[in-house]
Protein backbone atom coordinates (compact mmCIF):
# COMPACT_ATOMS: atom_id res chain seq x y z
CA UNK A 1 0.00 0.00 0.00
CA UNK A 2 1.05 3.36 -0.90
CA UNK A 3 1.16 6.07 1.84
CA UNK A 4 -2.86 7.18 0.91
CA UNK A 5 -3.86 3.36 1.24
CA UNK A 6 -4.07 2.24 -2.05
CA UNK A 7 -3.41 -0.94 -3.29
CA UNK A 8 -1.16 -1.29 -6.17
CA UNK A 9 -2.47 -1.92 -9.73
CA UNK A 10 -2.92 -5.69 -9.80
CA UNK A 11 -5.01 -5.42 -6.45
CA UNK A 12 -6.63 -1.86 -6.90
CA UNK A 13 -7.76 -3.45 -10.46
CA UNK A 14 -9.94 -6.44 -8.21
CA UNK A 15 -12.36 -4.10 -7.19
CA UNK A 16 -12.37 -0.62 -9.79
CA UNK A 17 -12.25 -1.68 -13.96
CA UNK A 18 -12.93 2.04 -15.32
CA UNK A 19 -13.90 5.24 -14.37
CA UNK A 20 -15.02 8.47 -16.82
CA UNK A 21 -15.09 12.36 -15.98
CA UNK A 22 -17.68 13.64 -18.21
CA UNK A 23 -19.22 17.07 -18.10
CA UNK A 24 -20.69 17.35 -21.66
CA UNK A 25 -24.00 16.46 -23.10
CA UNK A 26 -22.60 14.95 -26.38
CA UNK A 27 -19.95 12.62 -23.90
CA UNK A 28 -22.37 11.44 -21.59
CA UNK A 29 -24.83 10.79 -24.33
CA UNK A 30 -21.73 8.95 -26.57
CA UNK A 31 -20.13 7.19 -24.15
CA UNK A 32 -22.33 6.71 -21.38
CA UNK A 33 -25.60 6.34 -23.33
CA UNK A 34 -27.34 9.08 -21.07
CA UNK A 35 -30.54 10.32 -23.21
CA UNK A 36 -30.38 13.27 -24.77
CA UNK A 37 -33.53 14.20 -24.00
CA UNK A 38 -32.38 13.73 -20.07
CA UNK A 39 -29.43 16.43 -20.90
CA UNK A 40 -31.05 18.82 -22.71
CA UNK A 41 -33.56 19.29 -20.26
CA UNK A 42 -31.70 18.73 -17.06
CA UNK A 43 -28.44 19.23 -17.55
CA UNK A 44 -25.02 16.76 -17.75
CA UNK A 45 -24.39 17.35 -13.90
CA UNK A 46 -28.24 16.51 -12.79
CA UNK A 47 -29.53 13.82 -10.50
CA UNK A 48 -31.60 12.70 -13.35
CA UNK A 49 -28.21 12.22 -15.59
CA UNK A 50 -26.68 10.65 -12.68
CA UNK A 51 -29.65 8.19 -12.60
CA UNK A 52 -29.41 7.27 -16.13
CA UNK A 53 -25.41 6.27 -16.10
CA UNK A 54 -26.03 3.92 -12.86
């Protein structure tokens, strides 16, 4: 373990695969398949976004 308590890669890649940062309507819609419709009318950063990439 490193000094913050993380595993190294081999065991920190048993538990987390991927991860994305995406603030955009046209990335969460292309890689995250979030609606359009969701992120027009809400927004990329709204609960209802949010529900749609769990």
């Amino acid at each position: 373990m490193d000094r913050y308590g993380a595993g190294g890669e081999s065991e920190t890649s048993l538990f987390y695969s991927s991860g994305f940062i995406t603030y955009t309507n046209p990335t969460k819609h292309r890689a995250l398949n979030v609606s359009m419709k969701i992120l027009e009318r809400y927004t990329a950063v709204s609960e209802a976004a949010v529900s749609e990439m769990a």
